[in-house]
PDB file of N, CA and C in Angstrom:
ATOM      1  N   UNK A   1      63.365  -5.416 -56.428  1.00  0.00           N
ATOM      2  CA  UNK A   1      63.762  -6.697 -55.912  1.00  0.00           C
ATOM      3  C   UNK A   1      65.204  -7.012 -56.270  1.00  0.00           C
ATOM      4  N   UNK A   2      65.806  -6.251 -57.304  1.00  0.00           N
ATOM      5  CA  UNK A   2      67.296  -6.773 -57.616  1.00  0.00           C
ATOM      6  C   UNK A   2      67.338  -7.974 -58.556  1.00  0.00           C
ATOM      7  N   UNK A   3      66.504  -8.445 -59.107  1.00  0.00           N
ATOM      8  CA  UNK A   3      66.363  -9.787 -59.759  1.00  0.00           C
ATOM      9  C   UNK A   3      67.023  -9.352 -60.973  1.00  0.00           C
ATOM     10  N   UNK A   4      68.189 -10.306 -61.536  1.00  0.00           N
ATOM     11  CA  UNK A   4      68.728  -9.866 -63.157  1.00  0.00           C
ATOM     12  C   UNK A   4      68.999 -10.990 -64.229  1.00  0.00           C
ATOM     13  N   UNK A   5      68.824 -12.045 -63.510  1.00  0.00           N
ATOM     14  CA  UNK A   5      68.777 -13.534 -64.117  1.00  0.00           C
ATOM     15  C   UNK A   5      67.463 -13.477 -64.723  1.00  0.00           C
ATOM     16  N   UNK A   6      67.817 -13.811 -65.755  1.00  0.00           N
ATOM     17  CA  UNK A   6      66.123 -13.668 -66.456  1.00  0.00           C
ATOM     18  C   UNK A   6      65.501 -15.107 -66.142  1.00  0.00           C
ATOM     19  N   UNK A   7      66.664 -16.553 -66.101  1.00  0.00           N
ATOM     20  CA  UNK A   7      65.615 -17.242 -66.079  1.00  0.00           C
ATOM     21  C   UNK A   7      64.986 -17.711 -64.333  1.00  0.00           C
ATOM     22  N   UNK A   8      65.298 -16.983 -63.453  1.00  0.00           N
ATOM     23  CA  UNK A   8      64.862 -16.081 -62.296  1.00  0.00           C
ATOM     24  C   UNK A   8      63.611 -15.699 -62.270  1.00  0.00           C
ATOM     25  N   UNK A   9      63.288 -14.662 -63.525  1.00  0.00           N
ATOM     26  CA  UNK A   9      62.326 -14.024 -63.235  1.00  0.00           C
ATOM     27  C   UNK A   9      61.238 -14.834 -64.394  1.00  0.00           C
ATOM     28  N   UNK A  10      61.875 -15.807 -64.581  1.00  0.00           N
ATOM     29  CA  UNK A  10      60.604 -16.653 -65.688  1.00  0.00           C
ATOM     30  C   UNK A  10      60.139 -17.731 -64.455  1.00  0.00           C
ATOM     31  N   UNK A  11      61.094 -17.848 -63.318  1.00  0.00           N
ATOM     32  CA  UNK A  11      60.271 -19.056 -62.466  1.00  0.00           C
ATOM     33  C   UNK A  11      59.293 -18.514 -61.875  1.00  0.00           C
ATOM     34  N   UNK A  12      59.964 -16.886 -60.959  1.00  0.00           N
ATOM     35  CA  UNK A  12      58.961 -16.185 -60.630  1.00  0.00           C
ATOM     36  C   UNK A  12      58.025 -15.929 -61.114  1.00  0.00           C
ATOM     37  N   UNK A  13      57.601 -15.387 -62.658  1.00  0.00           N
ATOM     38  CA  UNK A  13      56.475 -15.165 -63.298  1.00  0.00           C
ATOM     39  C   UNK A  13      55.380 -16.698 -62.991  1.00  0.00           C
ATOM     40  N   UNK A  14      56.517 -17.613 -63.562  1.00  0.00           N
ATOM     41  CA  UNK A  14      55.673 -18.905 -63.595  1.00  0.00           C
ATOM     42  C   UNK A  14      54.865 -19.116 -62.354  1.00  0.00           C
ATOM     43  N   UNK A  15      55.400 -18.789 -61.336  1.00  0.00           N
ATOM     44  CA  UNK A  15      55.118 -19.342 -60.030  1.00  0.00           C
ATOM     45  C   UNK A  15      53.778 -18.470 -59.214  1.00  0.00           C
ATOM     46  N   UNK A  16      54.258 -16.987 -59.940  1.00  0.00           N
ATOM     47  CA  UNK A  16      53.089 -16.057 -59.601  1.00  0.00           C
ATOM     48  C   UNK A  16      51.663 -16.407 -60.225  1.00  0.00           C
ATOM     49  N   UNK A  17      51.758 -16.745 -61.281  1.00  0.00           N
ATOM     50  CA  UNK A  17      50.542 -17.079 -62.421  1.00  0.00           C
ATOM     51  C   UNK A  17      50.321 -18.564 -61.662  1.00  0.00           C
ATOM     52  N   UNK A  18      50.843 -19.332 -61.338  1.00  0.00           N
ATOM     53  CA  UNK A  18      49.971 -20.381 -60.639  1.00  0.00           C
ATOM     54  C   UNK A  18      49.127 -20.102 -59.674  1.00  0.00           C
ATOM     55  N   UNK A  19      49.941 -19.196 -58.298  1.00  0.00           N
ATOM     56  CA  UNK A  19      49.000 -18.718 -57.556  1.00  0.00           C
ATOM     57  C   UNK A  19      47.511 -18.301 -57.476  1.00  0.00           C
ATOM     58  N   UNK A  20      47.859 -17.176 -58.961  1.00  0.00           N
ATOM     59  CA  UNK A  20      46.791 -16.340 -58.909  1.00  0.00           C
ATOM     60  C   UNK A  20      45.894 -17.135 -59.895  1.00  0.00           C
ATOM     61  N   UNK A  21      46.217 -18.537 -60.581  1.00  0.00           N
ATOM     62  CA  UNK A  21      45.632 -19.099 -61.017  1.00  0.00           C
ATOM     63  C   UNK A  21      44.904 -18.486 -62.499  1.00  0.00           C
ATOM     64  N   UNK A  22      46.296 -17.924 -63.539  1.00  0.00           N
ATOM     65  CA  UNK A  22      45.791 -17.207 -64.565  1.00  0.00           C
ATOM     66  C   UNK A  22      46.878 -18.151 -65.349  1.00  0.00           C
ATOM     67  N   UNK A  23      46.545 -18.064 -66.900  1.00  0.00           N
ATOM     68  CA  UNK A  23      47.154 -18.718 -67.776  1.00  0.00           C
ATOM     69  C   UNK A  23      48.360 -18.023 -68.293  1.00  0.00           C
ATOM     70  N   UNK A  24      49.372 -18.740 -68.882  1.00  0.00           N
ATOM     71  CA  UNK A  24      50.600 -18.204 -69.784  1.00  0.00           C
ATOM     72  C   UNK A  24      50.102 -17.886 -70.591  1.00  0.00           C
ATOM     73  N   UNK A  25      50.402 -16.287 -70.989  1.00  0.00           N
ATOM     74  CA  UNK A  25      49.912 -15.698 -72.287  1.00  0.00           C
ATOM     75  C   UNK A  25      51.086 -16.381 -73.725  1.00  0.00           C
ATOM     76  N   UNK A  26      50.319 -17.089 -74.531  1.00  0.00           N
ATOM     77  CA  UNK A  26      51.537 -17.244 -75.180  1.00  0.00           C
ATOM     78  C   UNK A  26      51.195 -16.045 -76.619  1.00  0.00           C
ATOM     79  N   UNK A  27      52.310 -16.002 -77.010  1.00  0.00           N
ATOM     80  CA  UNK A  27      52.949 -14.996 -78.119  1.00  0.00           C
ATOM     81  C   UNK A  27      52.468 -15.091 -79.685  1.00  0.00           C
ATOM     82  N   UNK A  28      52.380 -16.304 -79.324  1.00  0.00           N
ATOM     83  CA  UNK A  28      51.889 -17.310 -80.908  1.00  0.00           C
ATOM     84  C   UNK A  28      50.631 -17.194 -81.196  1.00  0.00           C
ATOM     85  N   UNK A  29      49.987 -16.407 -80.205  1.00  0.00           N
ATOM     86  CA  UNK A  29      48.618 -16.969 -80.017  1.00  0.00           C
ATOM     87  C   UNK A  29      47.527 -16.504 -81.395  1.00  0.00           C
ATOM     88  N   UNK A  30      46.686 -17.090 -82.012  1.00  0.00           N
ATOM     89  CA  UNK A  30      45.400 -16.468 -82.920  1.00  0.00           C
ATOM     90  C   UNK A  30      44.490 -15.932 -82.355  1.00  0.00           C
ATOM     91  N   UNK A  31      44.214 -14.658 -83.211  1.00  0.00           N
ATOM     92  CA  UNK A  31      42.930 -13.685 -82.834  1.00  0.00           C
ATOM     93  C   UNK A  31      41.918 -14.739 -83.191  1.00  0.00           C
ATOM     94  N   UNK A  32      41.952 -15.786 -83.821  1.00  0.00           N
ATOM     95  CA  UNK A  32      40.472 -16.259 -83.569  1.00  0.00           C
ATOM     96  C   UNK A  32      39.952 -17.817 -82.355  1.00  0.00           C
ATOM     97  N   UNK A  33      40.826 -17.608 -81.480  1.00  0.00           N
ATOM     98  CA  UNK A  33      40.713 -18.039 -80.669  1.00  0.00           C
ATOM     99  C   UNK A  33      40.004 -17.161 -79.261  1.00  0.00           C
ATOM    100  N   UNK A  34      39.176 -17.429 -78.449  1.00  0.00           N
ATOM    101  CA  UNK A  34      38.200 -16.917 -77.777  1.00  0.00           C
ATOM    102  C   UNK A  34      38.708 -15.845 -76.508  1.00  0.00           C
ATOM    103  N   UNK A  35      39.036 -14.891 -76.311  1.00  0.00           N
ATOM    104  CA  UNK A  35      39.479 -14.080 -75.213  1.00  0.00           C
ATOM    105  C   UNK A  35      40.186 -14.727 -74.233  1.00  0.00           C
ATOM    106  N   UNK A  36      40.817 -14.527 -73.704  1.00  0.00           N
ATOM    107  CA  UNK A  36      42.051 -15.124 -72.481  1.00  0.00           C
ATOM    108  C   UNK A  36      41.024 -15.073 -71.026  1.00  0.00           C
ATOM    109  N   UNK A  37      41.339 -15.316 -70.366  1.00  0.00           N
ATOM    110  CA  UNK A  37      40.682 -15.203 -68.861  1.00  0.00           C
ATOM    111  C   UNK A  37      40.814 -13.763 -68.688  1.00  0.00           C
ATOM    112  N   UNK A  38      40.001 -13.334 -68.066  1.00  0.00           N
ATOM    113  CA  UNK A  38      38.814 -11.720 -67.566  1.00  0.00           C
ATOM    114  C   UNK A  38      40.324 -11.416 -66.430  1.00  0.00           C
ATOM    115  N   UNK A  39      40.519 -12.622 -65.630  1.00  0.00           N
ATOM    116  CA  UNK A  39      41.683 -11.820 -64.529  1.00  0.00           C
ATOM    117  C   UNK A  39      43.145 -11.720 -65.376  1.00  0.00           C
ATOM    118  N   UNK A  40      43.170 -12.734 -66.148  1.00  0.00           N
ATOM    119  CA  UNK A  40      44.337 -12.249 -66.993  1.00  0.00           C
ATOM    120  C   UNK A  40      44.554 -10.437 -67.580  1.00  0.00           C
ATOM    121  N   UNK A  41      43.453 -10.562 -68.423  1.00  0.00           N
ATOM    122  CA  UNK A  41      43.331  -9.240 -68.637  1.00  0.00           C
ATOM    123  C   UNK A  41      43.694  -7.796 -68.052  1.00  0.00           C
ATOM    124  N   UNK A  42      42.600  -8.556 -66.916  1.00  0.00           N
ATOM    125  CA  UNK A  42      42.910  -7.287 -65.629  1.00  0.00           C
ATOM    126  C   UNK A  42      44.159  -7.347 -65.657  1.00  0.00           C
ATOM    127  N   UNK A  43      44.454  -8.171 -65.185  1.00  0.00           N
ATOM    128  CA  UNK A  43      46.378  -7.714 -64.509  1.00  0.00           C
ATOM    129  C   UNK A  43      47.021  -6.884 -65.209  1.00  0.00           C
ATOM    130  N   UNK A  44      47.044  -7.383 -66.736  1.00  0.00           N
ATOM    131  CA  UNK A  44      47.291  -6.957 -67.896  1.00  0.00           C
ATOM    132  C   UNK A  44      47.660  -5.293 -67.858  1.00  0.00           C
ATOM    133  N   UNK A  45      45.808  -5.203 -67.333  1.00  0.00           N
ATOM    134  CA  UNK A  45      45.985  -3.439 -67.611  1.00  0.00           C
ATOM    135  C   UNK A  45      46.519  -2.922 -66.426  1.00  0.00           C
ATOM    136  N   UNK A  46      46.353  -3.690 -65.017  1.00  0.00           N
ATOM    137  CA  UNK A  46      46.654  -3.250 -64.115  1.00  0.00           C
ATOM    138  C   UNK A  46      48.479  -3.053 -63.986  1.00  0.00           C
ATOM    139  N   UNK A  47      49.264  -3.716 -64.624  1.00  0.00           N
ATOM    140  CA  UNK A  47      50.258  -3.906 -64.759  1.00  0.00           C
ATOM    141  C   UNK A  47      51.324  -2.224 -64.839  1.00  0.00           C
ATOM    142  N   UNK A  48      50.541  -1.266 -65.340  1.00  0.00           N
ATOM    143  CA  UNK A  48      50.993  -0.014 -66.062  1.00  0.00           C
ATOM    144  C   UNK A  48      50.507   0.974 -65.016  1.00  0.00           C
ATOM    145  N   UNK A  49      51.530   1.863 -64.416  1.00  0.00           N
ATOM    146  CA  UNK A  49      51.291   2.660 -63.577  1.00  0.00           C
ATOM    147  C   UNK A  49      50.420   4.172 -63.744  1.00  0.00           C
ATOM    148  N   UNK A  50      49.994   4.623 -63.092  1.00  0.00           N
ATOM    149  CA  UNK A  50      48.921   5.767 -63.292  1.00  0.00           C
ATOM    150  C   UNK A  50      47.657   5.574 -62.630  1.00  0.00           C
ATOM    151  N   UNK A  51      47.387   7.092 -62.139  1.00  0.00           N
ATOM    152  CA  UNK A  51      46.218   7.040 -61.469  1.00  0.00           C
ATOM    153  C   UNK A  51      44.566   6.223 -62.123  1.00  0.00           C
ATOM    154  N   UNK A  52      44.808   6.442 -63.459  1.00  0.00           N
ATOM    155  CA  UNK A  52      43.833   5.367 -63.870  1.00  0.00           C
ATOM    156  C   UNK A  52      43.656   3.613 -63.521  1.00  0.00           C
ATOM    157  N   UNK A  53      45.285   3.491 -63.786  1.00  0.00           N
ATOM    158  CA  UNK A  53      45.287   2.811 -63.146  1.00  0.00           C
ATOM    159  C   UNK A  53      45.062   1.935 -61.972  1.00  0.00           C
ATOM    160  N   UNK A  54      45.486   2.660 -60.823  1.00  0.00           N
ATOM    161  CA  UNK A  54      45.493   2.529 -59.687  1.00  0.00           C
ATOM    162  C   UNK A  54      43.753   1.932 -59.167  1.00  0.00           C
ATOM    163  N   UNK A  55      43.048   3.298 -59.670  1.00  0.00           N
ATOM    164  CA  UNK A  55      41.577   3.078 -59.350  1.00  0.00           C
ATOM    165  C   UNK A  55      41.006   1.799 -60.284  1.00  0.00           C
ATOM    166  N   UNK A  56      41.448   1.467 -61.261  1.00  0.00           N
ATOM    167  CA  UNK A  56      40.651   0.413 -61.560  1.00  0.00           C
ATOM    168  C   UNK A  56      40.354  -0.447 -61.056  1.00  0.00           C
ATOM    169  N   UNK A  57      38.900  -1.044 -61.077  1.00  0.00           N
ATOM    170  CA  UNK A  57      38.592  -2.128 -60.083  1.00  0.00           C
ATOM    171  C   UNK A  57      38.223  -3.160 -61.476  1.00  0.00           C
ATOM    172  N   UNK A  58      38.221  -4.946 -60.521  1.00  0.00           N
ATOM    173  CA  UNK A  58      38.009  -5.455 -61.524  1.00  0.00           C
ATOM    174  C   UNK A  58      36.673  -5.258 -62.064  1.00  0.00           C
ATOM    175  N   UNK A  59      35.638  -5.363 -61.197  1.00  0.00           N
ATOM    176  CA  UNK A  59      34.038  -5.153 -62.036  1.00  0.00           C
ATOM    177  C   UNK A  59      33.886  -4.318 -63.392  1.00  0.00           C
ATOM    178  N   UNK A  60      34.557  -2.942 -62.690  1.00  0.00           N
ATOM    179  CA  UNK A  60      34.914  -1.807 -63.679  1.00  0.00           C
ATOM    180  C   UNK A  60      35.675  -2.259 -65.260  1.00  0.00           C
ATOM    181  N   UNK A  61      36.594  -2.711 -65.326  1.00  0.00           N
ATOM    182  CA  UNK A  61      37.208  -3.509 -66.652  1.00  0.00           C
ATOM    183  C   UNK A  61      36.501  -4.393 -67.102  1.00  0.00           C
ATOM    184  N   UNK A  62      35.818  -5.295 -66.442  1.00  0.00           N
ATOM    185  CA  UNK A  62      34.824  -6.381 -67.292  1.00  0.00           C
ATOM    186  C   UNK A  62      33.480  -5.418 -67.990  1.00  0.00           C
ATOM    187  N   UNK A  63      33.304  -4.676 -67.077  1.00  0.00           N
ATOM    188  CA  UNK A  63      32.105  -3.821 -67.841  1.00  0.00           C
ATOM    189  C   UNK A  63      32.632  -2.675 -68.766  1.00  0.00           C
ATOM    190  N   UNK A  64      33.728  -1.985 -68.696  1.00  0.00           N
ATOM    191  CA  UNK A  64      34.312  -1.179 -69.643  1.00  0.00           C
ATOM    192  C   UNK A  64      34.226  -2.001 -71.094  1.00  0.00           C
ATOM    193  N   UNK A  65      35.285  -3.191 -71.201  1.00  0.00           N
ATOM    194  CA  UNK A  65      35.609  -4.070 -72.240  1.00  0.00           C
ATOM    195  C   UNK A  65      34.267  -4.593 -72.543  1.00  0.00           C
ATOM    196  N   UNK A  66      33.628  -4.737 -72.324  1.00  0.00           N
ATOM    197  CA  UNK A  66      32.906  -5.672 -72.440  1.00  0.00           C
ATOM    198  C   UNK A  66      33.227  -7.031 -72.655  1.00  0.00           C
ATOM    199  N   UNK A  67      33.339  -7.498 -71.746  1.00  0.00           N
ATOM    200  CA  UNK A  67      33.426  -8.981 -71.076  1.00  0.00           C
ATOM    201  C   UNK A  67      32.250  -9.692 -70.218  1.00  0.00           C
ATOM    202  N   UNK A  68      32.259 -10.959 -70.501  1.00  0.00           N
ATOM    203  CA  UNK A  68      31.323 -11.471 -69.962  1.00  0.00           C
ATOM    204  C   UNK A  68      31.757 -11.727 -69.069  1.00  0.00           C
ATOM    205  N   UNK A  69      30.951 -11.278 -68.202  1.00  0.00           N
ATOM    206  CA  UNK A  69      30.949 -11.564 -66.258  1.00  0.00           C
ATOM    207  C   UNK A  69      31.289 -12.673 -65.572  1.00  0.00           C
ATOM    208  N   UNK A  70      30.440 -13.650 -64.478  1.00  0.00           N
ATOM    209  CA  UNK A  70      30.892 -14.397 -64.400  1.00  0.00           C
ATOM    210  C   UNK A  70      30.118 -15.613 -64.972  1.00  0.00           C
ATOM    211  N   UNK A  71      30.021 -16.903 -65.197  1.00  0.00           N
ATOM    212  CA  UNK A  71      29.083 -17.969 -65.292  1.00  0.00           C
ATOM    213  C   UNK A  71      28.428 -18.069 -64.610  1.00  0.00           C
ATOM    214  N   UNK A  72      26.905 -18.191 -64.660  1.00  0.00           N
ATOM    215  CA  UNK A  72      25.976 -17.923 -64.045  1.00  0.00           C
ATOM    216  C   UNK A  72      25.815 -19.457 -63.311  1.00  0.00           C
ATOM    217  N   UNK A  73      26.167 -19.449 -61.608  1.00  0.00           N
ATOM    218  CA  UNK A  73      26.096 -20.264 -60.726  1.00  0.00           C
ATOM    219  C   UNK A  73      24.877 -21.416 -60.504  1.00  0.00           C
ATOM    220  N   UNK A  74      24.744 -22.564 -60.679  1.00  0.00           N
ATOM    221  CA  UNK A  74      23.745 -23.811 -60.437  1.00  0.00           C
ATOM    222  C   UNK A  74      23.789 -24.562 -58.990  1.00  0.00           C
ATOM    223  N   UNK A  75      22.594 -24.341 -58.530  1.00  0.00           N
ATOM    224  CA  UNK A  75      22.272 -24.824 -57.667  1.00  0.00           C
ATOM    225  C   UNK A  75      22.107 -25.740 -57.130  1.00  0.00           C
ATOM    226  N   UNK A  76      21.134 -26.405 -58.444  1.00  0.00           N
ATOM    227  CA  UNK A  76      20.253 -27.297 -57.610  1.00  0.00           C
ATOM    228  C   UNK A  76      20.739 -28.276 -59.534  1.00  0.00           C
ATOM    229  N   UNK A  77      20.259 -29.643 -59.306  1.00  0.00           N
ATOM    230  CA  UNK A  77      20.089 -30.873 -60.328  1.00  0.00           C
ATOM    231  C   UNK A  77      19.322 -30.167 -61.277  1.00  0.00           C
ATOM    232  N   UNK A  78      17.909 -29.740 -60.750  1.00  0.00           N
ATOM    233  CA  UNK A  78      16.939 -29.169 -61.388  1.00  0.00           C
ATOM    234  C   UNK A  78      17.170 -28.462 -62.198  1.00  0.00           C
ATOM    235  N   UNK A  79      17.755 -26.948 -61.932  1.00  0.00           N
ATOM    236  CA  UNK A  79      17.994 -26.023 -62.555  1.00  0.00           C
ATOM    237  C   UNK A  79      19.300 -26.266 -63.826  1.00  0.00           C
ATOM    238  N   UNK A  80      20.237 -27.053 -63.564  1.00  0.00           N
ATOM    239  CA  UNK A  80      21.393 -27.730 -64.765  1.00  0.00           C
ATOM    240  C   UNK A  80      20.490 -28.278 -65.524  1.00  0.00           C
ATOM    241  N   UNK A  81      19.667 -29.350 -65.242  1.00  0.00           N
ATOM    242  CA  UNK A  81      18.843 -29.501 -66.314  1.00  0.00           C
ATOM    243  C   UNK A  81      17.966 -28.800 -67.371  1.00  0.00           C
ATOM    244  N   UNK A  82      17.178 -27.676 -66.665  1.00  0.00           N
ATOM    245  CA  UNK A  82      16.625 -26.728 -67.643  1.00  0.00           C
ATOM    246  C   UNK A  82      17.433 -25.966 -67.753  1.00  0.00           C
ATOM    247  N   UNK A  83      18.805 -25.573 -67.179  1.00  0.00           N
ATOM    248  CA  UNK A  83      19.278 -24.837 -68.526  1.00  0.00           C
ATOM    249  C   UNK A  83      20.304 -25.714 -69.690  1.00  0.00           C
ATOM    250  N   UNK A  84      20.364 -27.064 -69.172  1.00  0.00           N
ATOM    251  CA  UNK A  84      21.231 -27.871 -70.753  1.00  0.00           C
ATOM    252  C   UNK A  84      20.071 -28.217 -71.827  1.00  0.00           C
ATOM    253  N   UNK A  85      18.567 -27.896 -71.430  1.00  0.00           N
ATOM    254  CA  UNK A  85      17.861 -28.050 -72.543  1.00  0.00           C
ATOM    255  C   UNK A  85      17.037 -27.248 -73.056  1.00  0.00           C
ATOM    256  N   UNK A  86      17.204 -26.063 -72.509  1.00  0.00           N
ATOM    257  CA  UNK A  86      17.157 -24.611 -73.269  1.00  0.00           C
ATOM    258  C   UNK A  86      18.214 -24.484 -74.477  1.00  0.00           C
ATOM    259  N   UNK A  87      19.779 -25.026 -74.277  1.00  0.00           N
ATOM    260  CA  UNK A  87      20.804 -24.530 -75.080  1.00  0.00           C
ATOM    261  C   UNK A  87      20.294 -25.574 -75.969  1.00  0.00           C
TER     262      UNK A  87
END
């Protein structure tokens, strides 16, 4: 792309991560704080070129890492209810 202004490529970053609707990784961050978002990740690895690369799919990385999938979808009134009083 020719881009050499860095703070250029910090709007762009910024602007891409809204899209795709993933968080700013920040730098500071503590290991005991709970895993980053599953598509963050992905990108993450997807980011680095190679045929491993290439083929990775996302399903494939959530089940490699072991990551939890997605939140399991509610339907109905009913069903939110028995599961907030199971937990």
């Amino acid at each position: 792309m020719g881009i050499t202004d860095f703070e250029d490529m910090k709007a762009i970053s910024r602007h891409t991560r809204l899209l795709l609707g993933i968080e700013e990784p920040l730098f500071s961050r503590t290991i005991t704080l709970p895993y980053r978002d599953n598509i963050g990740l992905f990108l993450e690895r997807k980011g680095h070129a190679g045929v491993k690369s290439d083929s990775l799919t996302f399903s494939e990385f959530v089940q490699a890492e072991g990551l939890q999938d997605y939140a399991p979808k509610i339907t109905t009134p009913e069903e939110k209810e028995a599961r907030d009083t199971e937990l």
